[in-house]
Each structure stands twice: as C-alpha cells, then as structure tokens.
Protein backbone atom coordinates (compact mmCIF):
# COMPACT_ATOMS: atom_id res chain seq x y z
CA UNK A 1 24.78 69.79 -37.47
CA UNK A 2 25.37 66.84 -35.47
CA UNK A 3 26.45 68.80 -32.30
CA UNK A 4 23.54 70.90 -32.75
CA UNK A 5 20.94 68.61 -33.40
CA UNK A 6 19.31 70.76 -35.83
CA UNK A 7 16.88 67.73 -37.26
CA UNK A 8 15.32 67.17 -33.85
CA UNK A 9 14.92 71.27 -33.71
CA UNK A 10 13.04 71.50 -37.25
CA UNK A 11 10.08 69.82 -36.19
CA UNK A 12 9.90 71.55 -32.71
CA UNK A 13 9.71 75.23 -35.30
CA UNK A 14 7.11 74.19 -36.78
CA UNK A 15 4.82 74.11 -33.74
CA UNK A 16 6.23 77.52 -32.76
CA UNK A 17 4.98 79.91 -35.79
CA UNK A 18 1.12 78.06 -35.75
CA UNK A 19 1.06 78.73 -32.30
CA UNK A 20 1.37 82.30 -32.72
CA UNK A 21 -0.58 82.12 -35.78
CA UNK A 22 -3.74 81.35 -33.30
CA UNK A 23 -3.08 83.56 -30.29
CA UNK A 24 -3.81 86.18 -32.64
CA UNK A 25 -5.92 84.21 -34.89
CA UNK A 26 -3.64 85.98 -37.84
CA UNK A 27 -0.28 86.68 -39.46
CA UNK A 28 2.38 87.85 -36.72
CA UNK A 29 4.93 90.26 -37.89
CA UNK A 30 7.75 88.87 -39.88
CA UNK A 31 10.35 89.99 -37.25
CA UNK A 32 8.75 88.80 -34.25
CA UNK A 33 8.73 85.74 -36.14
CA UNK A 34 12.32 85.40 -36.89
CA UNK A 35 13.17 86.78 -33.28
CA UNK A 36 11.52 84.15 -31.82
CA UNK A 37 12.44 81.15 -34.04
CA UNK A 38 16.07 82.66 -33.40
CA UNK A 39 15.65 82.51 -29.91
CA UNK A 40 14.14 79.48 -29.80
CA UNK A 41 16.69 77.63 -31.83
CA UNK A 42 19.77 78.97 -29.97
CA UNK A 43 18.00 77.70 -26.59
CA UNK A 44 17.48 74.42 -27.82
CA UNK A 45 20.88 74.17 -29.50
CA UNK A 46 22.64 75.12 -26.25
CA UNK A 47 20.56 72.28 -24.23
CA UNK A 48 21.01 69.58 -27.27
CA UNK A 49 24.81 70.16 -27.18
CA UNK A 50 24.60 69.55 -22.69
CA UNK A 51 23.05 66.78 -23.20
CA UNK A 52 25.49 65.32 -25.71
CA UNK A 53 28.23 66.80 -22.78
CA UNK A 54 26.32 64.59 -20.13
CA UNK A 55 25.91 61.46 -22.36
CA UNK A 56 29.69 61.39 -24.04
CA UNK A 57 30.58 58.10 -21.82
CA UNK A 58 27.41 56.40 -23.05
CA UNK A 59 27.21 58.00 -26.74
CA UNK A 60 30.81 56.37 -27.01
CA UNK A 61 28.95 52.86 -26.74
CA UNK A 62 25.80 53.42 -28.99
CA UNK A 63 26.04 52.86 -33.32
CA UNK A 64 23.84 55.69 -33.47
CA UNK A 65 25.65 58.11 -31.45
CA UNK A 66 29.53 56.73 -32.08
CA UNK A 67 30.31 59.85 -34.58
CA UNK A 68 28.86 63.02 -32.95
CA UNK A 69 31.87 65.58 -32.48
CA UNK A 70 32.53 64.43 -28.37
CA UNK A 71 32.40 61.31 -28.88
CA UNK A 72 35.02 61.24 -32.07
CA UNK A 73 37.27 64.00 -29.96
CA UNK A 74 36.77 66.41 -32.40
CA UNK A 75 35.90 68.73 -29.92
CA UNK A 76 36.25 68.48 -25.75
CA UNK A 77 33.57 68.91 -23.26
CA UNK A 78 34.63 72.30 -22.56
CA UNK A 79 34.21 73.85 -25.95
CA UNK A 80 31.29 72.19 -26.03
CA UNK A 81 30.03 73.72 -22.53
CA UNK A 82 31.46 77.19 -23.86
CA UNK A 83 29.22 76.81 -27.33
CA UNK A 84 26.14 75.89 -25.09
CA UNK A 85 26.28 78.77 -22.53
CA UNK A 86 26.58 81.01 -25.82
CA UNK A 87 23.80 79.79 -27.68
CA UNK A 88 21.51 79.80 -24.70
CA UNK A 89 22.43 83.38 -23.11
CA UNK A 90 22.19 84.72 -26.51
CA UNK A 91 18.68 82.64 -27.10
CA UNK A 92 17.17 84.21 -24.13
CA UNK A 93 18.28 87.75 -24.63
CA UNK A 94 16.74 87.76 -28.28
CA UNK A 95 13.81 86.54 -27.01
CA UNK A 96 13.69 88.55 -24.14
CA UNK A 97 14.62 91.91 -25.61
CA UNK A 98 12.90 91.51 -29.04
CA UNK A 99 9.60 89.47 -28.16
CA UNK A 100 8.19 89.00 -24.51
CA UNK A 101 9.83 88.25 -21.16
CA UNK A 102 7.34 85.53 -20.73
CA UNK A 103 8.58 83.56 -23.78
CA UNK A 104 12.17 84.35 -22.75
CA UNK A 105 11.82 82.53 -19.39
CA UNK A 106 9.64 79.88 -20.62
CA UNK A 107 12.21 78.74 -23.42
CA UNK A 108 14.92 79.17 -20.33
CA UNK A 109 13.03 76.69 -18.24
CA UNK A 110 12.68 74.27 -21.00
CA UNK A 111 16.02 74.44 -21.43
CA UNK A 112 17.03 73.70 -17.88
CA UNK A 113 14.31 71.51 -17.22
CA UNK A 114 15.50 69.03 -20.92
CA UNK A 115 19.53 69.78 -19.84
CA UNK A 116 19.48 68.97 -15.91
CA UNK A 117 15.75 66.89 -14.91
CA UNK A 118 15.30 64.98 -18.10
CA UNK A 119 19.44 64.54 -18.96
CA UNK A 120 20.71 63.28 -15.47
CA UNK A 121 17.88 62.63 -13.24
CA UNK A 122 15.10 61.10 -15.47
CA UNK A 123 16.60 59.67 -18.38
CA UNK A 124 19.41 57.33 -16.76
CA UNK A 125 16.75 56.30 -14.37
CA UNK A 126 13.53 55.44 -15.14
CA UNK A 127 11.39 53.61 -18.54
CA UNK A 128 8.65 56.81 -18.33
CA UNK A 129 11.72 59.32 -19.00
CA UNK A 130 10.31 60.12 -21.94
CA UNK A 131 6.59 60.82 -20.35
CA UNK A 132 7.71 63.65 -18.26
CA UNK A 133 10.57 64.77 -20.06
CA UNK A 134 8.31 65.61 -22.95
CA UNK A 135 6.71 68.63 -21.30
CA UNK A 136 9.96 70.39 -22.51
CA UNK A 137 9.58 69.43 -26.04
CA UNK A 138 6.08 71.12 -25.78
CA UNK A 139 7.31 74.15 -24.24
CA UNK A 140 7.60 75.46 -28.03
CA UNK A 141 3.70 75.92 -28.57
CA UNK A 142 3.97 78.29 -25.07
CA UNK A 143 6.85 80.24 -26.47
CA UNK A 144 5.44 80.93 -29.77
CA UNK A 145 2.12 82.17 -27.73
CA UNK A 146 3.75 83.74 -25.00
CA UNK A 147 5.93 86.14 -27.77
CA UNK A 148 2.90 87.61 -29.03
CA UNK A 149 1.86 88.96 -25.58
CA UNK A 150 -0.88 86.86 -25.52
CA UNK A 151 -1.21 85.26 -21.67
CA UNK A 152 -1.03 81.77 -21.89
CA UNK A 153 -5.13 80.60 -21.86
CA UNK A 154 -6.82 77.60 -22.48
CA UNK A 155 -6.61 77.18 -26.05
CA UNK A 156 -2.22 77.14 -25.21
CA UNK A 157 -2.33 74.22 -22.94
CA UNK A 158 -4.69 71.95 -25.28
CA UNK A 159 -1.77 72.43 -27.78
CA UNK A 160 0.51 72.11 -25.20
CA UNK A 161 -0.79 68.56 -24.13
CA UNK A 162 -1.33 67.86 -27.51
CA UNK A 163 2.26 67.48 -28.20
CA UNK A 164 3.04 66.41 -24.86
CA UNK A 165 0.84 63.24 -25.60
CA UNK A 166 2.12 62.88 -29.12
CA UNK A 167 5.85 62.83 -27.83
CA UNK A 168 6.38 58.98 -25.97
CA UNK A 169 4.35 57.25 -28.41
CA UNK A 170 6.56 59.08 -31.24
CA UNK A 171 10.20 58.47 -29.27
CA UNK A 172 8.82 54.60 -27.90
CA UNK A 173 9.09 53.54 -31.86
CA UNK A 174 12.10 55.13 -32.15
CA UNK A 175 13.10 53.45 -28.82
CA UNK A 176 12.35 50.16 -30.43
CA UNK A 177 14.20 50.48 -33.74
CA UNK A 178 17.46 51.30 -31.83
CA UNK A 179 16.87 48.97 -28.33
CA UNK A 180 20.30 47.61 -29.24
CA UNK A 181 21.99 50.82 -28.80
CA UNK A 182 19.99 51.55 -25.59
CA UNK A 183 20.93 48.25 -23.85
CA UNK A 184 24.51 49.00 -24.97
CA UNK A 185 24.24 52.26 -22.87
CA UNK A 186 22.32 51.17 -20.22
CA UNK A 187 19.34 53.28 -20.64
CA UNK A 188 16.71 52.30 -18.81
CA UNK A 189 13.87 52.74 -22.30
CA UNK A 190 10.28 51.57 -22.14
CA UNK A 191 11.28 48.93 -25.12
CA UNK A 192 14.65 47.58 -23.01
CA UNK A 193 12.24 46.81 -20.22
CA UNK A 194 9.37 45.87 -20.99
CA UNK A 195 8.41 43.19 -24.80
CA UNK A 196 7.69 44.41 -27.97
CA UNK A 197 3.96 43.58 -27.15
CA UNK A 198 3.37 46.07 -23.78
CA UNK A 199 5.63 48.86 -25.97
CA UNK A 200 3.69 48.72 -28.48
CA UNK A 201 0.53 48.88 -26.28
CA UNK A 202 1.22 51.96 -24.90
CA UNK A 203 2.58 53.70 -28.45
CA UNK A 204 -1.38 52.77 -29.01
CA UNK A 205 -2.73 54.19 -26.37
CA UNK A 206 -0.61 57.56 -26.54
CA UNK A 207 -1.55 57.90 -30.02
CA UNK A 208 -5.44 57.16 -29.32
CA UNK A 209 -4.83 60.18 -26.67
CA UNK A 210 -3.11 62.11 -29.55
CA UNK A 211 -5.62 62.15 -31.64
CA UNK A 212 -8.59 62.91 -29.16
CA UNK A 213 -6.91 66.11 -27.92
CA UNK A 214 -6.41 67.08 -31.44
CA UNK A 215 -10.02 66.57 -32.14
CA UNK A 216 -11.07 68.55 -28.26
CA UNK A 217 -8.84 71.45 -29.94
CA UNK A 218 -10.82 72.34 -32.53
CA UNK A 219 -13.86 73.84 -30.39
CA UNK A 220 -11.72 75.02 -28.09
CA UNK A 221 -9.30 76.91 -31.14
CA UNK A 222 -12.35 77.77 -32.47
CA UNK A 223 -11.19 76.26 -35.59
CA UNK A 224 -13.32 74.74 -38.51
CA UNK A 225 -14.45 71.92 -41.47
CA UNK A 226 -10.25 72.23 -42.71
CA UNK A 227 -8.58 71.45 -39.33
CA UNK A 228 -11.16 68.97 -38.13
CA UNK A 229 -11.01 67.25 -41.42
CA UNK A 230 -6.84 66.80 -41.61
CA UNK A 231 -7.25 66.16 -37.63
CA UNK A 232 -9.66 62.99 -38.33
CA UNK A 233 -7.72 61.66 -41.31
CA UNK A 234 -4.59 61.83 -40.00
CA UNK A 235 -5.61 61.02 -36.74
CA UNK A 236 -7.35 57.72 -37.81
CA UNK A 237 -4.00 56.95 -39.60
CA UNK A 238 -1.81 57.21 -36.88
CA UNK A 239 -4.30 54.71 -34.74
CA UNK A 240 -3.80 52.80 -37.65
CA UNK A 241 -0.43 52.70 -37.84
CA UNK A 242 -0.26 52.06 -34.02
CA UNK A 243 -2.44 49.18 -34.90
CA UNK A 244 -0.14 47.45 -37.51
CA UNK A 245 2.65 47.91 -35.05
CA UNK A 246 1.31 45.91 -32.37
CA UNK A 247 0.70 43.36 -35.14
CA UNK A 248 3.96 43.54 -36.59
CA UNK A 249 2.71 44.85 -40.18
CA UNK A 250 5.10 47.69 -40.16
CA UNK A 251 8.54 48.27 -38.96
CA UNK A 252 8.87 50.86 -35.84
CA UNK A 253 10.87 53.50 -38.05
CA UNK A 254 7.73 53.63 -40.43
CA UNK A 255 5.73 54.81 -37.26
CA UNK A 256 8.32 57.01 -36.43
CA UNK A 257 8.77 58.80 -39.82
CA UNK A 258 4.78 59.05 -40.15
CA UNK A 259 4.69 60.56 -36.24
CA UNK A 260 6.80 63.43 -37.56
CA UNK A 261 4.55 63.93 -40.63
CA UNK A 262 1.45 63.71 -38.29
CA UNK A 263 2.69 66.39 -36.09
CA UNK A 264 3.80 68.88 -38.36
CA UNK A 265 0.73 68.53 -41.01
CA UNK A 266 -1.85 68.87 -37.65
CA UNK A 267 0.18 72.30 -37.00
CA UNK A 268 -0.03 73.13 -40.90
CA UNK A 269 -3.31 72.07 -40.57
CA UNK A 270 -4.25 75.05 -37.60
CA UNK A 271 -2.71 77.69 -40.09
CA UNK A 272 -4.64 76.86 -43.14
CA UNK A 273 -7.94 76.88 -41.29
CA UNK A 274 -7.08 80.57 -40.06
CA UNK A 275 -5.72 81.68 -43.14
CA UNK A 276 -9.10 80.14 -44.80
CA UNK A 277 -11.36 81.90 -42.45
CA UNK A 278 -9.34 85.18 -42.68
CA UNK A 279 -9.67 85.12 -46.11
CA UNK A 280 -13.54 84.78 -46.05
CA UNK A 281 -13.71 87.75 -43.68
C-alpha cells in the first residue's frame, strides 16, 4: 500500500469512469470499465513506486515519508525498479489490447511525463512544480474518454483543465500542513518559499478558477439543474473554505480533506445528471 500509493490513486479512479460515463453520455460496458481502471492503476502504480526510487535520499529525511518500504530497506531500489517496469508494461498492454490505443499511450505519457519531468526536473527545482506537473494527474479524465473510442473533443479538455486547476490549490494546503518535512528535504514548495499569506492567496485564486470551469462545463457537457446545482454549492464552499484559510479559521488539512470531497462529488455529480436524464428518456 505504501509503495503503491494506492490512496493518492483512488481519487484519480474516480474521474476515470464519469469521464467515460459522458463521452457516451451512458453506461460503458462493465469490462471496458474494469480494463481500463486496471490499466490505469498499474500505470500509476509503476510511476508512484519511481518516484519513491528517485526521492529515497530525501524521503529518508521527511516524518511523513520515513516508513515507506525504500526508505526502511525493506526493499532496494532495484526491486522496486523491477515492480515498476511490471506494473507499467502490463498497464499499457491492458489498456492497449482491451480498450483503445489512444488511452494506452495517453496513460504511458502521463506516466513518463509524472516519473521523469515532474520527479527530477520540476519538482527539485522550482515552487510552480505542482502547476505543471498536474497536467499528469488530469491525464485520467483523457484516458477514461479516449477508451471508449471517443476522440478527445471539447467537452474532454474542460474536464481536463478542470482538474488541472483543482490540483495546486488542493496539494499547496497539503504543502502547508507538512512545510516542515519539505524544508527538511529541500523541496523547493510554494509554502517553503513564499508566507502563509501569498500561499494562501493563490490556493484562493486556483480554487475561484476551479469552480468557474466547473460551472463553463455544464453547457459545454450539456449537463443540467443536478450538476449545476452540486457544482454551485460545492463550488461556493470551496471559495469559502479558501477564504477561512487566508484568515486562519481553518487548519490547511481541513482544506485538503474537503478538496478531495469536492473533486470526487463534482465527478459523482456528472454521473447522476446523465443517469437522471437517461432515465427521463
């Protein structure tokens, strides 16, 4: 579990089956569902475990980190490596064989883009790591699209973007809670470098970005009164809660937990609105 990272994969799933849910605007098939959460999961698993192969020196020196399976010795960097290349060669033959080539190489360059450009080049180096490194997080939403042999349109990349705008303000407040353990490592995080205050400025204004592209999706998903009413209230609660973060009212990790909720009940959220107007037809 720890190796794998399986948490930080749950929520990324749950953008993957909604997405496919509206390419076709209905149910998918159960087994081009399971193919390509399968082949999803193995991908991410395989970059989750290089990353933790990368970071071992500076995992070492973090609390949070300290007791993941590389750091503790309980396995070496080549096991690890081994269990990687597995996951992710099997991850993109699944996906490739059983779903749509376009999904397999999609999750494939989310993979390499999270394991080599975010891992060594952008995280180690620069406070906005998290800004561009996030397009790989999205890449999810175009997977679960991409396996239903839909082409990637419009209505993919407003999803897309939505969770690629939802993703610093979401990791900043995690950022903050554990700055400690980020100094300790040297990692060069938005809250390490810049004061509470300006971090929790831009957590603001990512989530007031957030929320408008989940609002612009709705016309552009074609979806109705359900969505748009779980988009506004849980939208306006997220601004909120940015709010009483600037202001100190709430701890960072009470952002962070409600983030996750946010993401997955806007997601929920697209599939009830479907299923809604599918029933009425």
């Amino acid at each position: 579990m720890k190796l794998s990272k399986l948490r930080v994969i749950e929520l990324l799933l749950v953008t993957t089956v909604p997405s496919m849910i509206i390419a076709i605007y209905g149910m998918p098939p159960l087994d081009l569902v399971l193919y390509t959460l399968a082949g999803g999961t193995l991908l991410a698993i395989s970059a989750n475990v290089m990353n933790q192969v990368f970071e071992v020196d500076r995992d070492k020196l973090m609390e949070r980190t300290s007791d993941r399976p590389l750091v503790t010795g309980e396995l070496n960097k080549t096991n690890g490596i081994v269990y990687a290349a597995f996951c992710g060669i099997s991850g993109f033959i699944i996906l490739y064989i059983f779903t749509t080539q376009l999904a397999a190489w999609i999750a494939l360059s989310a993979n390499l883009f999270y394991t080599f450009i975010y891992t060594l080049f952008l995280k180690p180096r620069t406070n906005q790591n998290i800004v561009i490194g996030g397009a790989s997080g999205a890449a999810p939403v175009l997977i679960g699209w991409a396996a239903t042999g839909n082409s990637l349109e419009i209505g993919t990349w407003v999803l897309f973007l939505l969770v690629f705008t939802w993703t610093p303000a979401h990791f900043w407040a995690f950022a903050i809670e554990n700055k400690s353990d980020y100094e300790e490592a040297d990692f060069p995080m938005l809250s390490t470098q810049e004061t509470y205050e300006r971090t929790s400025i831009f957590i603001a204004i990512y989530s007031c970005a957030t929320v408008i592209v989940s609002i612009v999706a709705a016309p552009i998903l074609q979806l109705g009164v359900i969505y748009l009413f779980i988009a506004i209230f849980f939208g306006s609660n997220l601004m909120y809660k940015s709010y009483n973060l600037f202001k100190r009212k709430i701890l960072p990790i009470k952002y962070f937990v409600f983030s996750n909720t946010y993401l997955a009940v806007i997601f929920i959220g697209i599939v009830a609105d479907v299923l809604w107007t599918l029933r009425g037809i």
